[in-house]
Protein backbone atom coordinates (compact mmCIF):
# COMPACT_ATOMS: atom_id res chain seq x y z
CA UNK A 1 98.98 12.26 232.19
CA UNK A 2 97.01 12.58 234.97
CA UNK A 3 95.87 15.49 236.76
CA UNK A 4 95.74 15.17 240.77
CA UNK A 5 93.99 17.89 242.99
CA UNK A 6 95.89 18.99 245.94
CA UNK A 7 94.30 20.02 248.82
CA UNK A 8 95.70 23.03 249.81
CA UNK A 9 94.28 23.88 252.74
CA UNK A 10 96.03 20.86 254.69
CA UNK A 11 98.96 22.57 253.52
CA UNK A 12 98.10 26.31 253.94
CA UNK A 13 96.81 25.11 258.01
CA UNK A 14 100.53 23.81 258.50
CA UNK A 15 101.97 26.67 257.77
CA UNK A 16 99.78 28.75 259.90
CA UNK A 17 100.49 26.27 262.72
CA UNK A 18 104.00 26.87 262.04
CA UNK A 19 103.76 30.18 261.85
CA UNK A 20 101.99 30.30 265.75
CA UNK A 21 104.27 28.09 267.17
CA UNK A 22 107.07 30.31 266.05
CA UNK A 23 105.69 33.30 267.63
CA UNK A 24 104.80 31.70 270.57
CA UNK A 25 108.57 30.35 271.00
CA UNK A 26 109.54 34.20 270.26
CA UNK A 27 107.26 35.59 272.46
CA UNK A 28 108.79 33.23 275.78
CA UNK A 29 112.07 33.97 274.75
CA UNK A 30 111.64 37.72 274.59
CA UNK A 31 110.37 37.58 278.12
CA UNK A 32 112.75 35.79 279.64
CA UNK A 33 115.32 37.64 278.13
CA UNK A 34 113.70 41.03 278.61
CA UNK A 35 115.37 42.37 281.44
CA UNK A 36 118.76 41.40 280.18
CA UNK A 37 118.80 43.10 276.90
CA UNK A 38 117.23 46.07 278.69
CA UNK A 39 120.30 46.10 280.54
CA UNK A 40 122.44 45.56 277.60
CA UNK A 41 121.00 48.05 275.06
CA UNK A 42 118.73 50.79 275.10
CA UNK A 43 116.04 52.17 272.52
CA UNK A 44 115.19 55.58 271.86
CA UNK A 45 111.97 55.74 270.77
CA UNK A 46 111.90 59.46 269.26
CA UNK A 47 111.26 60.57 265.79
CA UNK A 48 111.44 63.30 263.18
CA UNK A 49 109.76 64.91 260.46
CA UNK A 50 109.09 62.29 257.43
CA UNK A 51 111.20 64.64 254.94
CA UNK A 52 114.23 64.58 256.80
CA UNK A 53 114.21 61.29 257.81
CA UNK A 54 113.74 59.93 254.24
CA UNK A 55 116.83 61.76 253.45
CA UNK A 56 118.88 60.65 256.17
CA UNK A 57 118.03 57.00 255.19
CA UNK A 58 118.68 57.70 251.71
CA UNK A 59 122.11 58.84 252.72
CA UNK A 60 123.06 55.84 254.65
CA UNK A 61 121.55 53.54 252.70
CA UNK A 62 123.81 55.11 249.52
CA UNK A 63 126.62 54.94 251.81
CA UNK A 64 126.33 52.05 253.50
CA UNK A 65 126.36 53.12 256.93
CA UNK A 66 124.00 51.84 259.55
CA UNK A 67 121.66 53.95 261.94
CA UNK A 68 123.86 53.07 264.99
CA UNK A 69 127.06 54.66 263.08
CA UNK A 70 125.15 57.46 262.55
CA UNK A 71 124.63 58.22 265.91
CA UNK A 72 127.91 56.99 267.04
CA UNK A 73 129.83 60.12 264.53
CA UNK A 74 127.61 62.26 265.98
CA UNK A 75 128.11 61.48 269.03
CA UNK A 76 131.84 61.88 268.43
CA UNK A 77 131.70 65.00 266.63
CA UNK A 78 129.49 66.82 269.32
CA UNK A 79 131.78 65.41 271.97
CA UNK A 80 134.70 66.52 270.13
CA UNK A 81 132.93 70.17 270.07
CA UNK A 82 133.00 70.43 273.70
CA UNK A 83 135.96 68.03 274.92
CA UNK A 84 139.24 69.33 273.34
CA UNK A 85 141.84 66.61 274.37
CA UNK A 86 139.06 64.03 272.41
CA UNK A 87 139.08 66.38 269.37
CA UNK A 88 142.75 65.99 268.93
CA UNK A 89 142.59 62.35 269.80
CA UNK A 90 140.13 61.93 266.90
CA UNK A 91 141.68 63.90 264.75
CA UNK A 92 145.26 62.63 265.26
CA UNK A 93 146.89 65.48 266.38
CA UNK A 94 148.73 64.30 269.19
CA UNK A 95 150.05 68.07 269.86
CA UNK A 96 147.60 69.92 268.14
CA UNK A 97 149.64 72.11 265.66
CA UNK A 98 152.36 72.49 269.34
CA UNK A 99 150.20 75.49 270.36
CA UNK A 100 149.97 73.87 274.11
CA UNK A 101 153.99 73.78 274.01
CA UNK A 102 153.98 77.50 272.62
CA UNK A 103 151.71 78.47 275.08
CA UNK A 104 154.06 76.99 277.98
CA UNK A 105 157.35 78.27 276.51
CA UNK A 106 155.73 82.14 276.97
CA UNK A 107 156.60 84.01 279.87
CA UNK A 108 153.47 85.22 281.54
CA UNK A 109 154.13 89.03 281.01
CA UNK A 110 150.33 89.56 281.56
C-alpha cells in the first residue's frame, strides 16, 4: 500500500473561490431585488432584554411555533381587546352569548 500526499491547499483555495463567488451572486441578487422585498415585507429591528427573550424562544421552540405566529396571536389578541365584532369572530361566537338581541328586544325606559 502506498501512501499518496494530497495537497490540500488546491483543494481548501476552491472552496474559498466557491465560497466568494457565492456571495458575490448573493450580494447582486439582494440588490436587485431590494426594493421589492422592501415592498413586500417589513423588518422590525427592535429588541428586548436577553432574559425574556431566551424564554420566549424557549417557548416557541418547545411548541413549535415560529416568531411570525407569535406576533401574528398577538396581534389578534390585542386587536380583539379593542375591536369587539373581531373578538367574537375569533372566538366563534357569531351572537356573542345573544346579548346584542337582548339588548334590542328592551324597551328604552331610560
Amino acid at each position: 500500500m502506498t501512501m499518496r500526499r494530497i495537497n490540500t491547499t488546491h483543494i481548501f483555495t476552491e472552496v474559498i473561490m466557491e465560497k466568494k463567488d457565492r456571495a458575490i451572486k448573493d450580494k447582486r441578487y439582494e440588490e436587485r431585488h431590494k426594493e421589492e422585498r422592501k415592498a413586500k415585507c417589513m423588518v422590525w429591528g427592535t429588541s428586548i432584554p436577553r432574559e425574556k427573550a431566551e424564554k420566549i424562544n424557549e417557548f416557541l421552540k418547545r411548541y413549535g411555533y415560529t416568531k411570525v405566529e407569535l406576533i401574528q396571536a398577538g396581534y389578534e389578541e390585542l386587536l380583539a381587546r379593542h375591536d369587539t365584532d373581531f373578538a367574537k369572530l375569533k372566538d366563534g361566537y357569531d351572537d356573542f352569548f345573544g346579548f346584542e338581541e337582548i339588548d334590542k328586544r328592551k324597551p328604552n325606559n331610560y
